[in-house]
PDB file of N, CA and C in Angstrom:
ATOM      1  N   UNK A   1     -44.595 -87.347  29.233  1.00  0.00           N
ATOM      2  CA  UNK A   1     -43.393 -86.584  28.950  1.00  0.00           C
ATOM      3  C   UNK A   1     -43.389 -85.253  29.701  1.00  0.00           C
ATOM      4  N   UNK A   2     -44.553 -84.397  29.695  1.00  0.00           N
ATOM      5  CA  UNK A   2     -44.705 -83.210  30.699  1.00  0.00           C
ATOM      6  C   UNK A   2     -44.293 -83.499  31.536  1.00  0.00           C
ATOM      7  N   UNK A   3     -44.245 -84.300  32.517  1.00  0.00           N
ATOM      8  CA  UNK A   3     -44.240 -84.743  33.795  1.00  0.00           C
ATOM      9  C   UNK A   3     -43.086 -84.803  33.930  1.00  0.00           C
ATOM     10  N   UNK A   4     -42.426 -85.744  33.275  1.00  0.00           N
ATOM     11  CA  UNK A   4     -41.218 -85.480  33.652  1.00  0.00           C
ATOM     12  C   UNK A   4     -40.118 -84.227  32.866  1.00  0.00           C
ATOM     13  N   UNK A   5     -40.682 -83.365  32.263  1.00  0.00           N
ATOM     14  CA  UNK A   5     -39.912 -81.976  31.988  1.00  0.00           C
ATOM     15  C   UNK A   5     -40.213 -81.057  33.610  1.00  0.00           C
ATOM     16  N   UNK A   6     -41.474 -81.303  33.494  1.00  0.00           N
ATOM     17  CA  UNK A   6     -41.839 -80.388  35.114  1.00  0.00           C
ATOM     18  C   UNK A   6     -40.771 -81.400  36.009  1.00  0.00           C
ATOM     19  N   UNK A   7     -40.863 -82.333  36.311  1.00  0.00           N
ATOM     20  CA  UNK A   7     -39.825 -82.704  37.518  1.00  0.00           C
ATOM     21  C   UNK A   7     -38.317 -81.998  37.420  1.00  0.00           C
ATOM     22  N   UNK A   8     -37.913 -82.196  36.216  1.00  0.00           N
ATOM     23  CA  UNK A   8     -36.521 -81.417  35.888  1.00  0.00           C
ATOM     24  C   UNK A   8     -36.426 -80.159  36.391  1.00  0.00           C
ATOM     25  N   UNK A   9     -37.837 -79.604  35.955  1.00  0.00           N
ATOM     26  CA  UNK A   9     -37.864 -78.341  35.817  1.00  0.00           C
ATOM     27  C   UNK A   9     -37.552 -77.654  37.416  1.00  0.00           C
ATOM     28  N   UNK A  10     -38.441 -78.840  38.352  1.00  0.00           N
ATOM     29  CA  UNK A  10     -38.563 -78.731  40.148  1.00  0.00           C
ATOM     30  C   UNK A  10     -37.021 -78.472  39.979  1.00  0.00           C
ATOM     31  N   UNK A  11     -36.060 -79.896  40.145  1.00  0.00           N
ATOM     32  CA  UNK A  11     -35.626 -80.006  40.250  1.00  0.00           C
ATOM     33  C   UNK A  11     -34.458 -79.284  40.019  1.00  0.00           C
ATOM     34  N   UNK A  12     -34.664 -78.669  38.929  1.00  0.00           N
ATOM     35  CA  UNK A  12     -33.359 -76.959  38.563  1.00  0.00           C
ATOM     36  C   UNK A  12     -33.733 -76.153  39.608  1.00  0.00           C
ATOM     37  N   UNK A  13     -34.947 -76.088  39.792  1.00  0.00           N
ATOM     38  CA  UNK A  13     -35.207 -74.489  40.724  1.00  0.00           C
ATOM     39  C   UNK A  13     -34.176 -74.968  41.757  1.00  0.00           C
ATOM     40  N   UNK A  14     -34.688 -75.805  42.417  1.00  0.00           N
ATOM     41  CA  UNK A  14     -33.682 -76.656  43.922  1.00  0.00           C
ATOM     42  C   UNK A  14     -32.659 -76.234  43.744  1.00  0.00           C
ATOM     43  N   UNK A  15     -31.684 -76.878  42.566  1.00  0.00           N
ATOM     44  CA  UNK A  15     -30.694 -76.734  42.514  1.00  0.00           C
ATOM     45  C   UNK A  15     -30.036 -75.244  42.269  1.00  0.00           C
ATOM     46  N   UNK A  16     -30.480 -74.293  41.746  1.00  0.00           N
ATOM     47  CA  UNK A  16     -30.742 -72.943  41.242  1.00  0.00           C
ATOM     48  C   UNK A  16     -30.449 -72.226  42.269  1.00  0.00           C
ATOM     49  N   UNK A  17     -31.812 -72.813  43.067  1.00  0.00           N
ATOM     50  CA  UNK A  17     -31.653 -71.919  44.605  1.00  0.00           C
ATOM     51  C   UNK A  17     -30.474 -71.814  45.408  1.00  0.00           C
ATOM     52  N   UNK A  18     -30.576 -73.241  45.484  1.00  0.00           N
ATOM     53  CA  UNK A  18     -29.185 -73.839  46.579  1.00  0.00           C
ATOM     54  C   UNK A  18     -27.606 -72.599  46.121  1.00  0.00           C
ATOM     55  N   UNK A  19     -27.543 -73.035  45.016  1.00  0.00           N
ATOM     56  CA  UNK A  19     -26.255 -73.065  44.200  1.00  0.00           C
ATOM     57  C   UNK A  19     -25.990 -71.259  44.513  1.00  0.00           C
ATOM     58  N   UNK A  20     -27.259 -70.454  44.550  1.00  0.00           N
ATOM     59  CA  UNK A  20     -27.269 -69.027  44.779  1.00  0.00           C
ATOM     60  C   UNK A  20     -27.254 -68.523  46.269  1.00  0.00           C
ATOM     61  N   UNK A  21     -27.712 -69.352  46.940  1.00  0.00           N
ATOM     62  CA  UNK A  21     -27.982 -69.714  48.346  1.00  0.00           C
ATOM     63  C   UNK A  21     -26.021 -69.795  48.697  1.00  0.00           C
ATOM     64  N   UNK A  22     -25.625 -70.726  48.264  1.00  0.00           N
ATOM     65  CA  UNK A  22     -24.311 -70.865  48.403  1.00  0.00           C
ATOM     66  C   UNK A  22     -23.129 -69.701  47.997  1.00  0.00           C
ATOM     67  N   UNK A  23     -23.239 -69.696  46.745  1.00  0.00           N
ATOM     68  CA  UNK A  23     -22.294 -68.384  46.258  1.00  0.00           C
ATOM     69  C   UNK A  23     -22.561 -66.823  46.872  1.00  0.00           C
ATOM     70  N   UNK A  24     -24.218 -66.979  47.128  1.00  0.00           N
ATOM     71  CA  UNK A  24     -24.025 -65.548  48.127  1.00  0.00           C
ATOM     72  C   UNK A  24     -23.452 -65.434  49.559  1.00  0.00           C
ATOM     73  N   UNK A  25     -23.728 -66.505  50.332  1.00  0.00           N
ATOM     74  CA  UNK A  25     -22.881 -66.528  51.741  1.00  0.00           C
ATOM     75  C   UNK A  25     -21.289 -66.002  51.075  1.00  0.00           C
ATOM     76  N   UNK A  26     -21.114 -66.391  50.173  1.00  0.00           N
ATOM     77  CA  UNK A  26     -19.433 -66.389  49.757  1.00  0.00           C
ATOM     78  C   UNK A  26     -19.273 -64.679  49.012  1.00  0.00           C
ATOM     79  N   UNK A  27     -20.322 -64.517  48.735  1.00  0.00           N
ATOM     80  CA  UNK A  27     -19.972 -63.208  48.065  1.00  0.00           C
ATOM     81  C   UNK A  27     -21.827 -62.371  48.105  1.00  0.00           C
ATOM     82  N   UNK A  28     -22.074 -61.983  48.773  1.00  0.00           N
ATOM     83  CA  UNK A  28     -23.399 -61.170  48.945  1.00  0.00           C
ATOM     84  C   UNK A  28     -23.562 -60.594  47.617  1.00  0.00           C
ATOM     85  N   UNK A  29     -22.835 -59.853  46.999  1.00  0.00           N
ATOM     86  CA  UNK A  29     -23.237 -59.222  45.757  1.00  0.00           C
ATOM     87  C   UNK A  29     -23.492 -60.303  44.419  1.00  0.00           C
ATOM     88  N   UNK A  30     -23.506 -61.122  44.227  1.00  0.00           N
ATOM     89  CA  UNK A  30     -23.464 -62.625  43.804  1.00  0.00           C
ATOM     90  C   UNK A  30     -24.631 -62.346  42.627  1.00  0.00           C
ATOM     91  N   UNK A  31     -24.689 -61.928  41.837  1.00  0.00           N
ATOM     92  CA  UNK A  31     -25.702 -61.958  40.559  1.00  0.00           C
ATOM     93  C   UNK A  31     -25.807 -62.851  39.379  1.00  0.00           C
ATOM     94  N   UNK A  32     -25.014 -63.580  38.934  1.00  0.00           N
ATOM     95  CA  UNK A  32     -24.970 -64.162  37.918  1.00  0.00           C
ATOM     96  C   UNK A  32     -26.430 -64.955  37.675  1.00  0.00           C
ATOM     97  N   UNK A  33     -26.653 -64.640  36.502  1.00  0.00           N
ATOM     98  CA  UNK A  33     -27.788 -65.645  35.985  1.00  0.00           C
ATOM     99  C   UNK A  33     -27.755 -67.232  35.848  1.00  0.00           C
ATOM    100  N   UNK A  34     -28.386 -68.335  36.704  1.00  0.00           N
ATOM    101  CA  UNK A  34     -27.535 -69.470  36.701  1.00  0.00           C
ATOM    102  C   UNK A  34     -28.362 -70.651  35.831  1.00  0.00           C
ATOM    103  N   UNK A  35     -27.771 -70.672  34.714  1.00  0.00           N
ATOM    104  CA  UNK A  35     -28.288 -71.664  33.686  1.00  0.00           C
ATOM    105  C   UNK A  35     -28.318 -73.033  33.441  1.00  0.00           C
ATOM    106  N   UNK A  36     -28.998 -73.791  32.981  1.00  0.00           N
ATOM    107  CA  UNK A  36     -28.299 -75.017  32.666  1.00  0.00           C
ATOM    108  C   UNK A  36     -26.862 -75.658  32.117  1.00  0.00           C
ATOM    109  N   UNK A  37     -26.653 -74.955  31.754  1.00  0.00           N
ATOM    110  CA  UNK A  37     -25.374 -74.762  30.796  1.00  0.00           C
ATOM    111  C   UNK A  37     -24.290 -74.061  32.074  1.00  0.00           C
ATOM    112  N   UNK A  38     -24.290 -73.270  32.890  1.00  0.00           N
ATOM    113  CA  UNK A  38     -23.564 -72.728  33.517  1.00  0.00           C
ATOM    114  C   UNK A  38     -22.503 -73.671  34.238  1.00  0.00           C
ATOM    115  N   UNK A  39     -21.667 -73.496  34.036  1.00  0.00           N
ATOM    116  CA  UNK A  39     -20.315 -73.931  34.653  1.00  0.00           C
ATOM    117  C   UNK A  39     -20.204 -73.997  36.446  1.00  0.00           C
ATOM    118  N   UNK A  40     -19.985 -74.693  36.983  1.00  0.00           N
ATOM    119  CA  UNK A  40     -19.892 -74.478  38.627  1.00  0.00           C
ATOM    120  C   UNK A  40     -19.079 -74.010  39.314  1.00  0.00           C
ATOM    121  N   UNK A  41     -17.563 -74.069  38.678  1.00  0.00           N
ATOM    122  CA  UNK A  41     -16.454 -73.877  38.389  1.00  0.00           C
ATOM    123  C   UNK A  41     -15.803 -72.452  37.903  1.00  0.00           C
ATOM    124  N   UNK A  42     -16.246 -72.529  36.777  1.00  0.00           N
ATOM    125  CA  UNK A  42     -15.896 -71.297  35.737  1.00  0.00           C
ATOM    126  C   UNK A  42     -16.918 -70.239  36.087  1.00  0.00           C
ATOM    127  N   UNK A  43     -18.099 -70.486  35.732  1.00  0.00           N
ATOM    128  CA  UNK A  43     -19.464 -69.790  35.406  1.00  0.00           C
ATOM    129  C   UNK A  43     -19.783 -68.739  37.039  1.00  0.00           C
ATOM    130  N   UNK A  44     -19.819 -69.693  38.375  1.00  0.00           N
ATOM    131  CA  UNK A  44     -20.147 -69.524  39.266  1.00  0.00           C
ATOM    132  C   UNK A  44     -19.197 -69.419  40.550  1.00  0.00           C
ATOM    133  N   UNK A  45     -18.143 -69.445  40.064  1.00  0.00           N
ATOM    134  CA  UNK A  45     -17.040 -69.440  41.051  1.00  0.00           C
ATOM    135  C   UNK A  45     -16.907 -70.321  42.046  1.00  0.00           C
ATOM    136  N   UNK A  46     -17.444 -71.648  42.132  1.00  0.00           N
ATOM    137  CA  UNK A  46     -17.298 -72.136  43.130  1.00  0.00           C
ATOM    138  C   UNK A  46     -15.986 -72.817  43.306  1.00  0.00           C
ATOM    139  N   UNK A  47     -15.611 -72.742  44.571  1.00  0.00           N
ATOM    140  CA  UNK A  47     -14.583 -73.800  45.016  1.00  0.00           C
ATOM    141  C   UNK A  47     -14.552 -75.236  45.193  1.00  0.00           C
ATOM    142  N   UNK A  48     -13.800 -75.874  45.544  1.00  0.00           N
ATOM    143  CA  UNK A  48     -13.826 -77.439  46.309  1.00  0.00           C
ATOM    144  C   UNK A  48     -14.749 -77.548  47.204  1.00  0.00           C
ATOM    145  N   UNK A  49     -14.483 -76.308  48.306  1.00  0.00           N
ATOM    146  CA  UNK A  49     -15.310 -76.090  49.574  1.00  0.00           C
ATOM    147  C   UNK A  49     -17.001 -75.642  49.506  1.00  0.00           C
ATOM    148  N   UNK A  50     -16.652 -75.003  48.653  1.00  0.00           N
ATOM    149  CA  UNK A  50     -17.890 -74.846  48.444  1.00  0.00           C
ATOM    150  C   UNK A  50     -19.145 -75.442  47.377  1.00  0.00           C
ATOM    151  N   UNK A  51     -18.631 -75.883  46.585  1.00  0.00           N
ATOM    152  CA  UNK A  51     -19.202 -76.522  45.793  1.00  0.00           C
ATOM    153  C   UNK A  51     -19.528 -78.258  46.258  1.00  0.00           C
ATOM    154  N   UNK A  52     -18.875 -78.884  47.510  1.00  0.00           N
ATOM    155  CA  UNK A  52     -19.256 -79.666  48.567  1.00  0.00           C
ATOM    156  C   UNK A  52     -20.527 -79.279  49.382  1.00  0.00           C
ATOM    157  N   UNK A  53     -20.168 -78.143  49.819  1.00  0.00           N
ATOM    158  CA  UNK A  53     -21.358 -77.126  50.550  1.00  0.00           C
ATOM    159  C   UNK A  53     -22.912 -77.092  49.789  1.00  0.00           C
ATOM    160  N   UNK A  54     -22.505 -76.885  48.268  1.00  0.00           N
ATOM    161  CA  UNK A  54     -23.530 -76.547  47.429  1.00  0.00           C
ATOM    162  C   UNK A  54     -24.277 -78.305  47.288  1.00  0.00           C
ATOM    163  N   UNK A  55     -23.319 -78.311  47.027  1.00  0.00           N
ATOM    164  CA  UNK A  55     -24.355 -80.257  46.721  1.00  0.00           C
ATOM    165  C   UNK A  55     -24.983 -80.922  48.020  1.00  0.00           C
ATOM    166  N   UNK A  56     -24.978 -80.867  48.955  1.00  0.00           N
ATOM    167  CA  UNK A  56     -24.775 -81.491  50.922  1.00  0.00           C
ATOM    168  C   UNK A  56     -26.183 -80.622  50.703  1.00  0.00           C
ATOM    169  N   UNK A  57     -26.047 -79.477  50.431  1.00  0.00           N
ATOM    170  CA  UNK A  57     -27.144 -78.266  50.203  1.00  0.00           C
ATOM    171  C   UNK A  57     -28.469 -79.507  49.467  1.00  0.00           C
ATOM    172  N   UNK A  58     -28.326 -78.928  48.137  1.00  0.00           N
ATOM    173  CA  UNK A  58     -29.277 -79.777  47.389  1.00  0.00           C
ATOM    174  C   UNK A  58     -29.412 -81.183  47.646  1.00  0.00           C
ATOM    175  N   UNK A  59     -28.575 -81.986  48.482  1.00  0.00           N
ATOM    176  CA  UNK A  59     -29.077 -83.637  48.798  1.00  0.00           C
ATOM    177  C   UNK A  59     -30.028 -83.158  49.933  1.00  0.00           C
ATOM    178  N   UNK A  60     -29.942 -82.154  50.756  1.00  0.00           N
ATOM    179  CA  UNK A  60     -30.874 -81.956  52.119  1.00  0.00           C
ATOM    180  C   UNK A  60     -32.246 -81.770  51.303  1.00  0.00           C
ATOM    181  N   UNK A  61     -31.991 -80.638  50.036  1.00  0.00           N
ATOM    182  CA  UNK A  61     -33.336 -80.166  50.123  1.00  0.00           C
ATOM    183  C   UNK A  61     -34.274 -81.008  49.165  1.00  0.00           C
ATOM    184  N   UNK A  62     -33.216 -81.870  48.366  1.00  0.00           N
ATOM    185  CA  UNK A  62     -34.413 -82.792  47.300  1.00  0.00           C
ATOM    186  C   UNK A  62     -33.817 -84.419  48.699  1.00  0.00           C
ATOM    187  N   UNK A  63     -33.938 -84.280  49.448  1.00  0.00           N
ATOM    188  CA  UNK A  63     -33.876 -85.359  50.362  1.00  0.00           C
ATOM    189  C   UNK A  63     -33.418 -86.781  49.852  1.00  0.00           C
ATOM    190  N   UNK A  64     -31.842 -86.345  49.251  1.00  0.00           N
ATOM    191  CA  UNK A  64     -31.532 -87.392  48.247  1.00  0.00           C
ATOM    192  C   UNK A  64     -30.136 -88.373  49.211  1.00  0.00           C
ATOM    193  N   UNK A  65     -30.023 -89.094  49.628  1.00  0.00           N
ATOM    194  CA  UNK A  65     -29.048 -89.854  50.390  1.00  0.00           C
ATOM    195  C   UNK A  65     -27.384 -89.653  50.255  1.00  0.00           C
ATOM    196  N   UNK A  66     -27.085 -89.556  49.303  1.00  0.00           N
ATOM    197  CA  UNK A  66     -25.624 -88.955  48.361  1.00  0.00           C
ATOM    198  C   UNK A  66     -25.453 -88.578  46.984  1.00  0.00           C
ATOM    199  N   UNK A  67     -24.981 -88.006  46.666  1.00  0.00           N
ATOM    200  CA  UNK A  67     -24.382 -87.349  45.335  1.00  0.00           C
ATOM    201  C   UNK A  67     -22.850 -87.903  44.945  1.00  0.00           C
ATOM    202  N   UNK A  68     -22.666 -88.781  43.915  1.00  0.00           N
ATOM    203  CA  UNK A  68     -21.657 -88.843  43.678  1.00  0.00           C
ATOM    204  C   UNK A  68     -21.003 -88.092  43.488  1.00  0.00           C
ATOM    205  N   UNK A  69     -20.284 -87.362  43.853  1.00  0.00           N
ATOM    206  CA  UNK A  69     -19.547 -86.181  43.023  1.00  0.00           C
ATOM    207  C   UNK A  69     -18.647 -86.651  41.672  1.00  0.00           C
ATOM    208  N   UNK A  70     -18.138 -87.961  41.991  1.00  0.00           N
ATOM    209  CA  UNK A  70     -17.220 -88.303  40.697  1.00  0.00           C
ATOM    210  C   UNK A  70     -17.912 -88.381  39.353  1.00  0.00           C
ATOM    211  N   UNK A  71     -18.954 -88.960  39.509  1.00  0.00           N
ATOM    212  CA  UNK A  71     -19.946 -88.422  38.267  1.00  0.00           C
ATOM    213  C   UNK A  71     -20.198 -88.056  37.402  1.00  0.00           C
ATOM    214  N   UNK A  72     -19.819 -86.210  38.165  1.00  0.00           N
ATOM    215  CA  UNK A  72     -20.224 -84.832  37.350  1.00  0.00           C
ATOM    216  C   UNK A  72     -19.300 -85.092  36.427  1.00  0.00           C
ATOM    217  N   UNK A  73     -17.593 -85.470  37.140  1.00  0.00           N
ATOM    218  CA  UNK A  73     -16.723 -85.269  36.639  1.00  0.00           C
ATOM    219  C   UNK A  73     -16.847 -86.159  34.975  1.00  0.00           C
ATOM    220  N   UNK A  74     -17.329 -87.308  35.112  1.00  0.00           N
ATOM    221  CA  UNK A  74     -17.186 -88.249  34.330  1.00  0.00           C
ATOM    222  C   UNK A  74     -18.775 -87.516  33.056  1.00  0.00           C
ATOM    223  N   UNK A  75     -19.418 -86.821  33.218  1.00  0.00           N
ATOM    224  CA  UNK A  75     -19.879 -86.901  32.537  1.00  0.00           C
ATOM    225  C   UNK A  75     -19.792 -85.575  31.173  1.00  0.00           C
ATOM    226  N   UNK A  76     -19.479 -84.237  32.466  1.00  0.00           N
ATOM    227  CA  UNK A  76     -19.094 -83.055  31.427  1.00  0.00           C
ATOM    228  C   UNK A  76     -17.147 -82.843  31.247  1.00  0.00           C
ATOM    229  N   UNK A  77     -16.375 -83.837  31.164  1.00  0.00           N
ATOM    230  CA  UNK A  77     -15.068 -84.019  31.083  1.00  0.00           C
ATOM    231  C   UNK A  77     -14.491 -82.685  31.845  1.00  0.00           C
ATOM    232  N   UNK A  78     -15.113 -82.812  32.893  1.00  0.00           N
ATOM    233  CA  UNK A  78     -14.550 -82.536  34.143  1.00  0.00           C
ATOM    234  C   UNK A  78     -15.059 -80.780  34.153  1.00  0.00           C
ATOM    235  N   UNK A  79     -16.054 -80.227  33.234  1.00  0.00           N
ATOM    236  CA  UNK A  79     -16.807 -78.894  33.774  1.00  0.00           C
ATOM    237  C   UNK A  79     -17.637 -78.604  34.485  1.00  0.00           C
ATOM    238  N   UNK A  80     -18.428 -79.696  35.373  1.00  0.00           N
ATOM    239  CA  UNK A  80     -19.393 -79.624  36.231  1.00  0.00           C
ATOM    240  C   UNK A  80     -20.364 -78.431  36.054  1.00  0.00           C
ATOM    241  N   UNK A  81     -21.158 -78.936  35.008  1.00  0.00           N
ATOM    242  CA  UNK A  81     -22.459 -78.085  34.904  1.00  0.00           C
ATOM    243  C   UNK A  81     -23.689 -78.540  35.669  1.00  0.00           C
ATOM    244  N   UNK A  82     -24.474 -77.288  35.508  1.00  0.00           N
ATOM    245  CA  UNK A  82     -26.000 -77.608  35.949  1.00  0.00           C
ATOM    246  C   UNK A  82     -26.548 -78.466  36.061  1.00  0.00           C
ATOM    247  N   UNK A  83     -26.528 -78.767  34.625  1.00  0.00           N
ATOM    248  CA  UNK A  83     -27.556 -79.817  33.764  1.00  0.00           C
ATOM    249  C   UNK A  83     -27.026 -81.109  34.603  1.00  0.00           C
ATOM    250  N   UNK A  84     -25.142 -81.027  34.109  1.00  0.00           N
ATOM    251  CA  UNK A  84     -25.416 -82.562  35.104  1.00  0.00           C
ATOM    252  C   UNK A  84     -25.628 -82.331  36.695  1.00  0.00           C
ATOM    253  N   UNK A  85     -25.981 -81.479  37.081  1.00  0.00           N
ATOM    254  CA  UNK A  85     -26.116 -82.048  38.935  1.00  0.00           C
ATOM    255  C   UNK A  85     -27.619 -82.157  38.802  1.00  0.00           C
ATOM    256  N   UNK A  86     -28.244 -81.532  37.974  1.00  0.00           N
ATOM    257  CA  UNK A  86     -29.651 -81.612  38.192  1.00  0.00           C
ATOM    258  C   UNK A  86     -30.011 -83.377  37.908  1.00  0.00           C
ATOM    259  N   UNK A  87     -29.563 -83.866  36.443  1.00  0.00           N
ATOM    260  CA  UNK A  87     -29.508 -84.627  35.874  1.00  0.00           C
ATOM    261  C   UNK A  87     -29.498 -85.993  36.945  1.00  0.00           C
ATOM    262  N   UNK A  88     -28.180 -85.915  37.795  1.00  0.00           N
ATOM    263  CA  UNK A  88     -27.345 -86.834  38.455  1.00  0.00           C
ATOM    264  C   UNK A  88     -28.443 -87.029  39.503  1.00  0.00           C
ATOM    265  N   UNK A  89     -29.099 -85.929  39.898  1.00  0.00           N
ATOM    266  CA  UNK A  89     -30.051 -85.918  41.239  1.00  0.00           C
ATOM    267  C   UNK A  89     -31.152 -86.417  40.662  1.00  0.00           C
ATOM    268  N   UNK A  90     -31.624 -86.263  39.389  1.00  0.00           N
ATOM    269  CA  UNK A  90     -32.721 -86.929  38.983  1.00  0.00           C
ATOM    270  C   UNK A  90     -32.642 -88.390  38.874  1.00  0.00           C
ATOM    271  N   UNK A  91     -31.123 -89.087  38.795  1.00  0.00           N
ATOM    272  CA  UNK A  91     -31.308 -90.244  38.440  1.00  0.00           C
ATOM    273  C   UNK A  91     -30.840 -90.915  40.082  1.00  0.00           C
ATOM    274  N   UNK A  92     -30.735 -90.438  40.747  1.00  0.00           N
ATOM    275  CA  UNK A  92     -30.235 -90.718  42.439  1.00  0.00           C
ATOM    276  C   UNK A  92     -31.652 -90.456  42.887  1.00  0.00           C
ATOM    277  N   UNK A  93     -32.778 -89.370  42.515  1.00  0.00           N
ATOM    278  CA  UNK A  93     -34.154 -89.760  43.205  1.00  0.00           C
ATOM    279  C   UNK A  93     -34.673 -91.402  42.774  1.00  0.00           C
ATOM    280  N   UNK A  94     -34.448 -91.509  41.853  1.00  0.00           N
ATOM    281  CA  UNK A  94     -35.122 -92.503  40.810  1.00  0.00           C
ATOM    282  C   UNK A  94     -34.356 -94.004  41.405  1.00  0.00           C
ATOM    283  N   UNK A  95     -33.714 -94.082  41.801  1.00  0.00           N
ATOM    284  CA  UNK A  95     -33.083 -95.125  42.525  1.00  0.00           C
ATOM    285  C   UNK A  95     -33.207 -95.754  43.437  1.00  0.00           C
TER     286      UNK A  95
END
């Protein structure tokens, strides 16, 4: 069970990074604390454009082939959180 909390756990930083990596090109002053729970949308300001940017991001760096994006939609009724991209990438490594 550790094992796989630590993989999650990898696997947020990645996404963590990326997602901050992204919103600062867009806005340098860019602070928000970015949670599991955090919104991608709401929480983090991302756009269409960028929130494409942000995921293309995290498939390079967890070397994952595609990201559904429709997914996210289907799973947090359309708020695209953390949890699920981390989630979604965990079950797209596993595949």
């Amino acid at each position: 069970m550790s094992t796989e909390l630590s993989l999650k756990d990898k696997v947020f930083e990645v996404v963590r990074t990326e997602l901050l990596r992204v919103r600062r090109e867009q806005s340098p002053d860019f602070a928000a604390d970015i949670g599991l729970e955090s919104c991608l949308v709401a929480d983090l300001g991302l756009d269409s454009l960028s929130l494409v940017e942000a995921v293309v991001a995290v498939e390079q760096a967890l070397r994952i082939d595609q990201l559904p994006l429709e997914a996210l939609n289907d799973r947090d009724s359309g708020r695209f959180t953390v949890a699920s991209l981390v989630n979604l990438c965990l079950e797209q490594a596993a595949a």
